[in-house]
C-alpha atoms as a PDB file:
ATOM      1  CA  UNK A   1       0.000   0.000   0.000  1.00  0.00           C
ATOM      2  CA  UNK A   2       2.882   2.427   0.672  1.00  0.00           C
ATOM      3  CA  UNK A   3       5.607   1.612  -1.642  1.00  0.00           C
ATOM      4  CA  UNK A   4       5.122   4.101  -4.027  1.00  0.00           C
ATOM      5  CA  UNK A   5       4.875   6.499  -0.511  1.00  0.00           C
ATOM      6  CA  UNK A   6       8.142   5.289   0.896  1.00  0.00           C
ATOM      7  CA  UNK A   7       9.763   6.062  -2.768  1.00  0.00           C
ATOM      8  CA  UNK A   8       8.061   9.680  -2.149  1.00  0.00           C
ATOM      9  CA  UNK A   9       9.452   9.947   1.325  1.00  0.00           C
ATOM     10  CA  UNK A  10      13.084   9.073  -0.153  1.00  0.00           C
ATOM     11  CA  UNK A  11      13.360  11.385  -2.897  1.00  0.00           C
ATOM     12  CA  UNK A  12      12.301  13.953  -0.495  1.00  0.00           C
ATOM     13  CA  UNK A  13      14.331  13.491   1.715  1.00  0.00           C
ATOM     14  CA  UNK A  14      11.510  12.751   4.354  1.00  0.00           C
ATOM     15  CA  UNK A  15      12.189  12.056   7.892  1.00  0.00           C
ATOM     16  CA  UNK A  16      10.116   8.456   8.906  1.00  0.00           C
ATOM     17  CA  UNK A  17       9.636   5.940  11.205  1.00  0.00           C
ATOM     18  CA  UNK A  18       7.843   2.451  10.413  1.00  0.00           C
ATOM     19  CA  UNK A  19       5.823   0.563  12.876  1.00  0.00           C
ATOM     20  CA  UNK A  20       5.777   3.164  15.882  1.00  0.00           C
ATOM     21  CA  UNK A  21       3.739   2.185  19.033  1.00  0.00           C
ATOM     22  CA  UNK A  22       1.923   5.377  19.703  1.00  0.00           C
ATOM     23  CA  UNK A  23       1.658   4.342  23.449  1.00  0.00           C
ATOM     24  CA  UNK A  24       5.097   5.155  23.878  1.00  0.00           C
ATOM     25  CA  UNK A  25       4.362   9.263  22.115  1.00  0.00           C
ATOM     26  CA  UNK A  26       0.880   9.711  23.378  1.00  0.00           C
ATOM     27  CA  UNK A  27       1.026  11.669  27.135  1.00  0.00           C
ATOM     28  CA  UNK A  28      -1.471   9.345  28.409  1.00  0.00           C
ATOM     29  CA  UNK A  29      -0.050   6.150  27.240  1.00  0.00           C
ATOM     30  CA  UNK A  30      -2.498   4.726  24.592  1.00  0.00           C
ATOM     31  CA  UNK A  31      -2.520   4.283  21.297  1.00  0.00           C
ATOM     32  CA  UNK A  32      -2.199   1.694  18.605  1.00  0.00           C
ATOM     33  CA  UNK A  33       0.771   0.495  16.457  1.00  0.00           C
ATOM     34  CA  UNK A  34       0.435   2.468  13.276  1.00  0.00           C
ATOM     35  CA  UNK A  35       2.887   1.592   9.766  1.00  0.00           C
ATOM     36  CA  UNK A  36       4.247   5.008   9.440  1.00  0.00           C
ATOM     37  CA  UNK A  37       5.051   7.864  11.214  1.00  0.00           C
ATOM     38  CA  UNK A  38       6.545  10.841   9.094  1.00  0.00           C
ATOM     39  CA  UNK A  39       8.502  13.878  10.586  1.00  0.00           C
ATOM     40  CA  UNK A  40       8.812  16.834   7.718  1.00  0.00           C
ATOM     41  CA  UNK A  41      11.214  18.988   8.377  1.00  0.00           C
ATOM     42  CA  UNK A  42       9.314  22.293   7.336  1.00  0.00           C
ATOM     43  CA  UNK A  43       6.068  23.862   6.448  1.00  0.00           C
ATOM     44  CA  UNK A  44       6.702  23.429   2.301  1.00  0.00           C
ATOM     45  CA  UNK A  45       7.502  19.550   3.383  1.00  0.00           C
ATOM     46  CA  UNK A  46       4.157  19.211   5.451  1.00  0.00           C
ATOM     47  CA  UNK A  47       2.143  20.975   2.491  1.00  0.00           C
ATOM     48  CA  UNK A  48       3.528  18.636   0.065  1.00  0.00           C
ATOM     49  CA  UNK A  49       3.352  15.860   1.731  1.00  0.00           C
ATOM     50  CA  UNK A  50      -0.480  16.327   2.555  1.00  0.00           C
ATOM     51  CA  UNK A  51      -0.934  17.115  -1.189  1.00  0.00           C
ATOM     52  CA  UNK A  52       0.395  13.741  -1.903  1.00  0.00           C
ATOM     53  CA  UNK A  53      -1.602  11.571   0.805  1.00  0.00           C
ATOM     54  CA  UNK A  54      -4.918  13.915  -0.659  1.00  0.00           C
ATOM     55  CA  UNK A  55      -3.630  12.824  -4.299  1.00  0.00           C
ATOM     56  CA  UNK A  56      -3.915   9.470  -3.394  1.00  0.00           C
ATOM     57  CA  UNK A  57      -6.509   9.061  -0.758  1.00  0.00           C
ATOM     58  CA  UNK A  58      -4.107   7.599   2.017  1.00  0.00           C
ATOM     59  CA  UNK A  59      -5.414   8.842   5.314  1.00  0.00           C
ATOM     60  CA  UNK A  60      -3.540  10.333   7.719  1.00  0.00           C
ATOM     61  CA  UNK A  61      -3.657  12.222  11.171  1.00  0.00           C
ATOM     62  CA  UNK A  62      -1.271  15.598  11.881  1.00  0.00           C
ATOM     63  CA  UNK A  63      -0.577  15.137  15.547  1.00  0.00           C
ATOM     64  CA  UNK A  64       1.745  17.759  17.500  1.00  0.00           C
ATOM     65  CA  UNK A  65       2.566  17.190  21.076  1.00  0.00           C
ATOM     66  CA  UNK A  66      -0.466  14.172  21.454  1.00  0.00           C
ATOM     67  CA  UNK A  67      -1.537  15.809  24.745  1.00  0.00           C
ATOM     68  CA  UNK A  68      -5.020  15.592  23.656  1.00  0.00           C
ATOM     69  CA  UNK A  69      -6.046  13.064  21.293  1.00  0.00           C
ATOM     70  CA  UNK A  70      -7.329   9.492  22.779  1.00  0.00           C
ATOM     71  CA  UNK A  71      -6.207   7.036  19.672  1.00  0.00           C
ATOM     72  CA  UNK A  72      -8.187   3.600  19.717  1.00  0.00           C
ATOM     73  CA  UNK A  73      -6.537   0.073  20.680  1.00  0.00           C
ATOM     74  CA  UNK A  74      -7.094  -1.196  17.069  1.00  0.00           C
ATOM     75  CA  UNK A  75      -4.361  -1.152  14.720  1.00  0.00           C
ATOM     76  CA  UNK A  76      -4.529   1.048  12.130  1.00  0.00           C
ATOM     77  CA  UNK A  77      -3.612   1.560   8.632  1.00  0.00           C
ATOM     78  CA  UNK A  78      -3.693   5.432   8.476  1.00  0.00           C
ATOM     79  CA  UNK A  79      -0.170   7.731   7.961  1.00  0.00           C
ATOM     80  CA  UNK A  80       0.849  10.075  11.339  1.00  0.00           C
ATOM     81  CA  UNK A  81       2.540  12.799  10.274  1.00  0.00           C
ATOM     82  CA  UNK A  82       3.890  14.169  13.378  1.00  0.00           C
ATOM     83  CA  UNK A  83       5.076  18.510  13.380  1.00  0.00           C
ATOM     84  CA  UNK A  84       7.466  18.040  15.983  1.00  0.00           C
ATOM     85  CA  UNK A  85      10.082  19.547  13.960  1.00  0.00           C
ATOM     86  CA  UNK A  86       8.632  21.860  12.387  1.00  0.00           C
ATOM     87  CA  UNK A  87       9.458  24.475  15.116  1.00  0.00           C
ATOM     88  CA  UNK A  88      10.488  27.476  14.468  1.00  0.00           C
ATOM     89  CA  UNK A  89       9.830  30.942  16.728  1.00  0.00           C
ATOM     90  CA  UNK A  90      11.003  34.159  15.636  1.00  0.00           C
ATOM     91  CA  UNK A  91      10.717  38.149  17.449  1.00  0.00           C
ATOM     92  CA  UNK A  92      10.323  40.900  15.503  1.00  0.00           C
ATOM     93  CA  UNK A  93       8.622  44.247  15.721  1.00  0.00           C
ATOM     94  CA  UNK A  94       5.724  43.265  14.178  1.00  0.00           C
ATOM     95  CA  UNK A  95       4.900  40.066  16.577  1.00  0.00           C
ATOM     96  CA  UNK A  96       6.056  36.882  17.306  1.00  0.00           C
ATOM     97  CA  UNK A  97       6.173  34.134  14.535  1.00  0.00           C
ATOM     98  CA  UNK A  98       5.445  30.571  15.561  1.00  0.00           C
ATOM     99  CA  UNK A  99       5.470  27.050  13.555  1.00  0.00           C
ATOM    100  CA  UNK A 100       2.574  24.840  14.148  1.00  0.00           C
ATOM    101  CA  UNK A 101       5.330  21.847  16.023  1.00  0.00           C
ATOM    102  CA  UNK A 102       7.018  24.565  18.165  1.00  0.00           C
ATOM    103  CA  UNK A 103       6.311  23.895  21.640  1.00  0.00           C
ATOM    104  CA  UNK A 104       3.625  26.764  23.819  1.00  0.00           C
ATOM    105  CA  UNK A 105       5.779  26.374  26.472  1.00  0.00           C
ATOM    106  CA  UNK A 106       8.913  27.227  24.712  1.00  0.00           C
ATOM    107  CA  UNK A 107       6.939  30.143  23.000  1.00  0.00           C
ATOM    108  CA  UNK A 108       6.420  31.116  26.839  1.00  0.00           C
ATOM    109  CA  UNK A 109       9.858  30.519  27.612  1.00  0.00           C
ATOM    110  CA  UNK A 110      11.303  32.275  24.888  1.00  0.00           C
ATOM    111  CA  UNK A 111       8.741  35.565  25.578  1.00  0.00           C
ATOM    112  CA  UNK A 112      10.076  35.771  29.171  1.00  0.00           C
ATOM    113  CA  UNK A 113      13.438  36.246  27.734  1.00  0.00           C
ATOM    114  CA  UNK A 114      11.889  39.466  25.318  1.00  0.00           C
ATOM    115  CA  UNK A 115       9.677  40.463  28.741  1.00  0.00           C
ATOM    116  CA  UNK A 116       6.955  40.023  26.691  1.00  0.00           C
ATOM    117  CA  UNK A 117       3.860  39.513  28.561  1.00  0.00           C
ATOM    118  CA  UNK A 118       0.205  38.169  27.627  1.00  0.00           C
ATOM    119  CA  UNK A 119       0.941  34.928  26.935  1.00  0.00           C
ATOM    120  CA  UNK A 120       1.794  33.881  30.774  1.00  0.00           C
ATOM    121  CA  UNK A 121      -1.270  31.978  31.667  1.00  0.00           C
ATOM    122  CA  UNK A 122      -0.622  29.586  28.777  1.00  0.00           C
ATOM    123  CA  UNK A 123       2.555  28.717  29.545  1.00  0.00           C
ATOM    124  CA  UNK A 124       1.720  25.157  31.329  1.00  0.00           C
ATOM    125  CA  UNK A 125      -0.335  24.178  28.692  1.00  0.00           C
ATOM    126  CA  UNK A 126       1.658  21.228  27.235  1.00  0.00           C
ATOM    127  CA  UNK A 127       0.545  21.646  23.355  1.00  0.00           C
ATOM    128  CA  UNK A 128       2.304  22.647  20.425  1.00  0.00           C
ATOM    129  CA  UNK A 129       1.084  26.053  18.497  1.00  0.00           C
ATOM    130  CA  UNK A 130      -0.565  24.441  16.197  1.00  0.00           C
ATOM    131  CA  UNK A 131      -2.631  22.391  18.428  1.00  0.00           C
ATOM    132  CA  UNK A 132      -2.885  24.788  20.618  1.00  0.00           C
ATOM    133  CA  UNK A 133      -4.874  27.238  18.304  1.00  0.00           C
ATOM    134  CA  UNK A 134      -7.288  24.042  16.577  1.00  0.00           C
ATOM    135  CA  UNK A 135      -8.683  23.853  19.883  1.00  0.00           C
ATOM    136  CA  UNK A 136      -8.639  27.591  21.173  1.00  0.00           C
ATOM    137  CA  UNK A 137      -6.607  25.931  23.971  1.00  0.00           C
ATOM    138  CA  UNK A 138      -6.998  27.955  27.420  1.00  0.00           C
ATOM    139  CA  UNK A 139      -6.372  28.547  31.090  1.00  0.00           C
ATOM    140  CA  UNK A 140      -6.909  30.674  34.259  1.00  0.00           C
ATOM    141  CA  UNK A 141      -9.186  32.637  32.015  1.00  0.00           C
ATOM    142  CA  UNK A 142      -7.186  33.017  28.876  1.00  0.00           C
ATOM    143  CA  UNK A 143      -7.218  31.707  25.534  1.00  0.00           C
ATOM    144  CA  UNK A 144      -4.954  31.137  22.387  1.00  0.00           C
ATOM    145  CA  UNK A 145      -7.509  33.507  20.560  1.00  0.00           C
ATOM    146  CA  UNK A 146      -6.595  36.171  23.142  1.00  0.00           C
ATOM    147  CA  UNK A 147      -3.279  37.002  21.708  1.00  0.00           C
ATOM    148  CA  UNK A 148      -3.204  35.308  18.150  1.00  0.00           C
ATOM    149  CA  UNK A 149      -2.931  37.874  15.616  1.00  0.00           C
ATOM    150  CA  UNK A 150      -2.802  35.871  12.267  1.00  0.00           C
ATOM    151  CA  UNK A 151      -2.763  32.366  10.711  1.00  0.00           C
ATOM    152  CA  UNK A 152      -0.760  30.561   7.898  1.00  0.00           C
ATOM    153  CA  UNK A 153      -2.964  27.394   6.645  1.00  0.00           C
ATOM    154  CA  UNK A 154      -3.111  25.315   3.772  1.00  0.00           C
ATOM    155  CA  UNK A 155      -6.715  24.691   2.515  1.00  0.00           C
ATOM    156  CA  UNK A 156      -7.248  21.433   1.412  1.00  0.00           C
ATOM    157  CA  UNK A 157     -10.028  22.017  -0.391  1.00  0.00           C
ATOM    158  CA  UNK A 158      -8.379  24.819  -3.165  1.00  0.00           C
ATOM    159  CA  UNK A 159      -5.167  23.344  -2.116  1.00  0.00           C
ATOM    160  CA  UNK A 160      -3.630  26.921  -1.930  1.00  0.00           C
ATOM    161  CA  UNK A 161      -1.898  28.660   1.128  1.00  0.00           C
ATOM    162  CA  UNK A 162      -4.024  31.499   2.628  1.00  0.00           C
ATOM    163  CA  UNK A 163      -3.872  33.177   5.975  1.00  0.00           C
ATOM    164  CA  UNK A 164      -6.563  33.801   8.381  1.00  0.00           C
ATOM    165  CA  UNK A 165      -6.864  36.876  10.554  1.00  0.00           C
ATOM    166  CA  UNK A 166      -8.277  36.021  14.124  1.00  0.00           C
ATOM    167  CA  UNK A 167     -11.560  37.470  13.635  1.00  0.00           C
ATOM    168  CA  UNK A 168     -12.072  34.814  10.300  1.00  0.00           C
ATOM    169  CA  UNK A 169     -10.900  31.997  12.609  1.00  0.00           C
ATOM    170  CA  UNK A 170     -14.959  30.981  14.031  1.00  0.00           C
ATOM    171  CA  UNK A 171     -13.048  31.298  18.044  1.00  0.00           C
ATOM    172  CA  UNK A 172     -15.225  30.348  20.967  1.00  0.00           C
ATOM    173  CA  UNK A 173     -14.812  28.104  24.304  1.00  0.00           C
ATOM    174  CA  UNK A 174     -12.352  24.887  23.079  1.00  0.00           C
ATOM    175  CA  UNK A 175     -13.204  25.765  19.263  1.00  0.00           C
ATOM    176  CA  UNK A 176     -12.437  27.152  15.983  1.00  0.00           C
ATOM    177  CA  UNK A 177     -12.853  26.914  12.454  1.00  0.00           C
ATOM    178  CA  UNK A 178      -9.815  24.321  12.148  1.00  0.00           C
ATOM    179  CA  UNK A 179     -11.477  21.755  13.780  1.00  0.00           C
ATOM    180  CA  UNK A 180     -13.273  21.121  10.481  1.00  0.00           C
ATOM    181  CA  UNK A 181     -10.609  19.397   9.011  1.00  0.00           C
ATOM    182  CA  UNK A 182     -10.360  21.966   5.908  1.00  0.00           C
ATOM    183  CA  UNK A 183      -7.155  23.692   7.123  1.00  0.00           C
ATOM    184  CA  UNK A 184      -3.830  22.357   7.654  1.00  0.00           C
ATOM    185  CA  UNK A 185      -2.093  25.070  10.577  1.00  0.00           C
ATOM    186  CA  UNK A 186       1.547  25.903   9.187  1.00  0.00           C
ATOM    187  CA  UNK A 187       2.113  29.056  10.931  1.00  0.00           C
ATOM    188  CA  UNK A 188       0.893  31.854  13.521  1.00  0.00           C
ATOM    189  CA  UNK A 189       1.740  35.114  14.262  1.00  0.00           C
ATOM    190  CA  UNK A 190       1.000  36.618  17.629  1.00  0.00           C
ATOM    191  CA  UNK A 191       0.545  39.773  19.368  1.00  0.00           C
ATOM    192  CA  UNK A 192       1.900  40.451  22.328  1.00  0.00           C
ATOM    193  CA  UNK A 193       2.876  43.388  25.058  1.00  0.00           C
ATOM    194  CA  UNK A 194       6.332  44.951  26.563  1.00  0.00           C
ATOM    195  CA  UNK A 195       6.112  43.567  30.092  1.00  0.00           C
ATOM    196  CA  UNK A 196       6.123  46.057  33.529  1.00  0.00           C
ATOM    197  CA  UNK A 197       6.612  43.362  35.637  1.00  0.00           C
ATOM    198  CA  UNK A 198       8.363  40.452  35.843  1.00  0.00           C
ATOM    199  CA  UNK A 199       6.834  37.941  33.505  1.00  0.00           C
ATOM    200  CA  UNK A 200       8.932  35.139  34.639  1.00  0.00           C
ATOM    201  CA  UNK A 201       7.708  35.380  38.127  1.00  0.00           C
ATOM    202  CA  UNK A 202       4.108  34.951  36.725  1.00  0.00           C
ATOM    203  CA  UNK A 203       4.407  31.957  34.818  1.00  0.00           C
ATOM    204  CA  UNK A 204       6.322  30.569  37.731  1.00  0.00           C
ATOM    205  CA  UNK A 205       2.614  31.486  39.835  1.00  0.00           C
ATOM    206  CA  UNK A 206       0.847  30.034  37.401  1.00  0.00           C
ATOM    207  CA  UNK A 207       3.123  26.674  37.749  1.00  0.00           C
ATOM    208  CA  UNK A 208       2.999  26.180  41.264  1.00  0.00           C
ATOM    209  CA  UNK A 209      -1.019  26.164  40.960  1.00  0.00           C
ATOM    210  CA  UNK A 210      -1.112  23.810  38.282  1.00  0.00           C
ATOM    211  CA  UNK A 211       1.120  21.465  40.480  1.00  0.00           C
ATOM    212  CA  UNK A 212      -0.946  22.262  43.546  1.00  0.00           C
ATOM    213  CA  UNK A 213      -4.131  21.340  42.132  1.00  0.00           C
ATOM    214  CA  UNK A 214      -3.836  19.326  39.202  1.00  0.00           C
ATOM    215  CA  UNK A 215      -2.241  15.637  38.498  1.00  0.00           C
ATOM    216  CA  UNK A 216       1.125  16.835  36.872  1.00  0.00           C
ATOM    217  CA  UNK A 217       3.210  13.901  37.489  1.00  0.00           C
ATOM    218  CA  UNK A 218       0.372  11.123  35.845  1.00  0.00           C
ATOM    219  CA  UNK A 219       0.025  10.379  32.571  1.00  0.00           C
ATOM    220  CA  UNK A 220      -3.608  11.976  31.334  1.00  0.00           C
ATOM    221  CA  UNK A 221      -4.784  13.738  28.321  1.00  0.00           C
ATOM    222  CA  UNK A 222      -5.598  17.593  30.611  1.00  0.00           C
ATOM    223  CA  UNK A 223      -9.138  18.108  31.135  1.00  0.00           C
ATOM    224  CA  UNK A 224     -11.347  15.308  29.474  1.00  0.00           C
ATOM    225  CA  UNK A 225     -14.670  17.511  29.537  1.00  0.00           C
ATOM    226  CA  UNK A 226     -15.758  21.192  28.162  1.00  0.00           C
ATOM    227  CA  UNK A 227     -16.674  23.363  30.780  1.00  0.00           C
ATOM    228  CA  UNK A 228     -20.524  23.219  30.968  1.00  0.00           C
ATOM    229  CA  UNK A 229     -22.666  26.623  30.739  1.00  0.00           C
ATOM    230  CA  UNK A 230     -22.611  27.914  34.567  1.00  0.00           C
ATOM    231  CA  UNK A 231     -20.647  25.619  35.888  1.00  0.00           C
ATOM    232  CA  UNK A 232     -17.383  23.495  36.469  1.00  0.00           C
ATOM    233  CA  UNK A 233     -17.175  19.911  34.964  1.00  0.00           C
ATOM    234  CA  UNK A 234     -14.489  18.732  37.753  1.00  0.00           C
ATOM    235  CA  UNK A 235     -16.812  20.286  40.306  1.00  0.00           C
ATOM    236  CA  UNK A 236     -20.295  18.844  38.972  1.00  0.00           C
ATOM    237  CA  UNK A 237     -17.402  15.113  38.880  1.00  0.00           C
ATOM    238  CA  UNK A 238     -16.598  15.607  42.252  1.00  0.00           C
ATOM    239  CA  UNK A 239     -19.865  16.261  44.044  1.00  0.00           C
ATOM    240  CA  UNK A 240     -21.403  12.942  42.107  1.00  0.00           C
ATOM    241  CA  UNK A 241     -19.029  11.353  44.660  1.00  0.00           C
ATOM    242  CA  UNK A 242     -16.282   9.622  41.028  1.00  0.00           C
ATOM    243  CA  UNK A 243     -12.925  11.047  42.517  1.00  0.00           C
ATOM    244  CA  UNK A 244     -10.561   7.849  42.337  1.00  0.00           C
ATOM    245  CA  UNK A 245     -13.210   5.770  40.493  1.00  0.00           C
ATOM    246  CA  UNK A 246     -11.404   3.635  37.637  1.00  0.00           C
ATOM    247  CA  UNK A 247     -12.677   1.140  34.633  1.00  0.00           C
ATOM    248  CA  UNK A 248      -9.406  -1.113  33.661  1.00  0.00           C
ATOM    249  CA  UNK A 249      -6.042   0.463  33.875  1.00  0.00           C
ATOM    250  CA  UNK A 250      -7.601   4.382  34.085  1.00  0.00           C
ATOM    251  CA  UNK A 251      -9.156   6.443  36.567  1.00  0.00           C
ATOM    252  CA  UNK A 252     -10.270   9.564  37.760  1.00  0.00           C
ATOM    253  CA  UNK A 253      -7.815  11.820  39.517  1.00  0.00           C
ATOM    254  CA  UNK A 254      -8.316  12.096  43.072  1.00  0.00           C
ATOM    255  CA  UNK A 255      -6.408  14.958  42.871  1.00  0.00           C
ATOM    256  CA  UNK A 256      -8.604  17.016  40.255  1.00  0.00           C
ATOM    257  CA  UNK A 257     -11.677  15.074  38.929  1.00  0.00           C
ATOM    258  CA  UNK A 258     -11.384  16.267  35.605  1.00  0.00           C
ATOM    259  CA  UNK A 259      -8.654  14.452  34.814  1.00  0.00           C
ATOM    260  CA  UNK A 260      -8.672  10.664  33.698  1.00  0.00           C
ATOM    261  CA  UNK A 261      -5.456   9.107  34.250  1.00  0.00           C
ATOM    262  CA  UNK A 262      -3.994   5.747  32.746  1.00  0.00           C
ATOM    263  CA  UNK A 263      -2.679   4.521  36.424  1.00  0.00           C
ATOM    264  CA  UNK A 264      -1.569   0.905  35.088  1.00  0.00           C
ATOM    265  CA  UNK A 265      -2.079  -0.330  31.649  1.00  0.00           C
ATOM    266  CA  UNK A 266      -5.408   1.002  30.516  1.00  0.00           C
ATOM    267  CA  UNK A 267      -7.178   0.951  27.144  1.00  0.00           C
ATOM    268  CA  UNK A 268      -8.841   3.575  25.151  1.00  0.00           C
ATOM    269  CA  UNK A 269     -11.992   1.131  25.516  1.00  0.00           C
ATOM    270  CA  UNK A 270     -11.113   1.723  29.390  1.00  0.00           C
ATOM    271  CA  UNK A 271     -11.023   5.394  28.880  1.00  0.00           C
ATOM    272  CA  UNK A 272     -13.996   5.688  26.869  1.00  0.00           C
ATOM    273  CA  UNK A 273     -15.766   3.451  28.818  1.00  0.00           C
ATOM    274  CA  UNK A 274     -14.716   5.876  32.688  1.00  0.00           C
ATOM    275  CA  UNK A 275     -15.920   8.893  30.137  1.00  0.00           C
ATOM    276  CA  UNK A 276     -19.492   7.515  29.567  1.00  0.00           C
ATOM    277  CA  UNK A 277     -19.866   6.396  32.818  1.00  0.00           C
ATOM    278  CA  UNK A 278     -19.000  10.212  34.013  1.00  0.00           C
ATOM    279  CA  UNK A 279     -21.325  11.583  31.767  1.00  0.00           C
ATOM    280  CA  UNK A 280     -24.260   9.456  32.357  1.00  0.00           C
ATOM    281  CA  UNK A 281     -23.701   9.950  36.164  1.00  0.00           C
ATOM    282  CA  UNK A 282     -23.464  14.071  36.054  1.00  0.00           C
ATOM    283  CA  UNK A 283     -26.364  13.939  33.662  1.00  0.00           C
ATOM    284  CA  UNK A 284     -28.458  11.864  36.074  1.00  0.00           C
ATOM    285  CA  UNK A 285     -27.624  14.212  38.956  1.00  0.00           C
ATOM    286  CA  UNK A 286     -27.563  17.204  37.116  1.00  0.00           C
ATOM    287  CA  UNK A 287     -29.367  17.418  33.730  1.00  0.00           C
ATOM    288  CA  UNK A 288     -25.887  18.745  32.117  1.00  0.00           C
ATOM    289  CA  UNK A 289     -24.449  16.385  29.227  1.00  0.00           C
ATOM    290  CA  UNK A 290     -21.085  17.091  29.246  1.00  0.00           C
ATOM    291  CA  UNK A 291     -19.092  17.184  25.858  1.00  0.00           C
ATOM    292  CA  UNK A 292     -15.048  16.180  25.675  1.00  0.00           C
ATOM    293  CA  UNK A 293     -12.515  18.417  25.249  1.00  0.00           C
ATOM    294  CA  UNK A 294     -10.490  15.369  24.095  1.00  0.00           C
ATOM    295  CA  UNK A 295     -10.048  14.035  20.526  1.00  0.00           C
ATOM    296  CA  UNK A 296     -11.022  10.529  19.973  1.00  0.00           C
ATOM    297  CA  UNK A 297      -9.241   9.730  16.628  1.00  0.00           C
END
């Protein structure tokens, strides 16, 4: 199925890896074995390379840091292209340039060294850009959409290269308009502040609460539910009494209930099943249906 592929790879000089256990790259230790796993090197790589799986119908799923997608136990016969290297950052006076694989908490890292500042709160978020900006990623009250100025993107459907102001980019809680699977993120460009304080100092606040309250040092996907309308999904967890209660190898965190956590060797049938059980229970006790922040791929 992928020799003429792997003869596409070569002459490209493509980066790739055959028969990778995702288990061993996803944060919360599932995933199948899948026959290739492809590393471009840059943005014109990615876009041709996705212009050759389109060409001939081979599917394929971009991945960046795999912090948030649940993968299924089957074994698959679908291409990962991973943007890990694809990671570029730049400062100039018109804003800070981003790849899709660079890393939000290096962007962070980097902008403490500028004493740039608006970006702070996002700095334990452990996503790259790109994925970061599909899902509007957010904490302690800020967003990606909060400082994101533009957006490089190849449409798949004209196949041409376009970019996206953030007003064109359909932002709300956990969404935008790449989430429809039309655009492939190559780039960003952000907007950002001079600092009058010490930016370093803030992230470092923002740190200690994440350790404080949520389960750092466990392998999990973040928060496995949207927050509901008027409410908390760890809180409306909590109070229906699930803290610590597991299906297979996962479990909820007793540390912060909206968290699922792969404590042994769990499943994504494990994970899904702890995920429908939560729902069903809050919904009983609450009326709210609550919908997953997570990708199931």
């Amino acid at each position: 199925m992928f020799s003429l592929l792997f003869d596409f790879l070569k002459e490209k000089d493509f980066k790739y890896k055959e028969r990778v256990n995702l288990k061993i790259l996803s944060s919360v230790g599932i995933g199948p074995t899948v026959p290739l796993l492809v590393y471009p090197s840059s943005t014109e790589q990615l876009v041709s390379l996705v212009e050759y799986l389109h060409k001939f119908e081979i599917q394929y799923k971009i991945v960046g840091r795999m912090t948030n997608i649940l993968f299924t136990d089957k074994a698959c016969d679908f291409v990962i292209i991973a943007t890990a290297d694809i990671s570029r950052i730049e400062f100039s006076s018109e804003g800070v340039y981003a790849e899709c694989g660079a890393t939000l908490r290096r962007l962070c890292a980097l902008c403490v060294e500028q004493a740039l500042c608006g970006i702070e709160a996002l700095s334990g978020i452990p996503a790259s850009v790109g994925g970061a900006i599909l899902s509007n990623a957010g904490a302690y009250g800020a967003e990606v959409s909060d400082v994101l100025e533009t957006v490089r993107a190849l449409d798949k459907v004209s196949g041409q290269l376009i970019k996206l102001c953030a007003d064109e980019c359909d932002f709300s809680y956990r969404h935008s308009i790449f989430q429809t699977g039309r655009y492939v993120i190559l780039s960003a460009k952000f907007r950002l502040s001079k600092a009058n304080f010490d930016v370093g100092e803030r992230m470092r606040e923002f740190s200690r609460r994440r350790i404080d309250t949520q389960p750092t040092a466990e392998r999990s996907l973040g928060s496995t539910f949207k927050r509901p309308r008027g409410a908390y999904a760890a809180e409306l967890i909590d109070r229906c009494g699930l803290k610590g209660t597991g299906v297979g190898g996962v479990k909820i965190s007793e540390k912060h209930a909206g968290f699922i956590v792969n404590t042994a060797h769990g499943t994504a049938e494990d994970y899904v099943s702890l995920m429908e059980l939560v729902r069903r229970r809050v919904y009983d006790e609450f009326s709210l249906l609550l919908e997953p922040e997570i990708e199931i791929f």
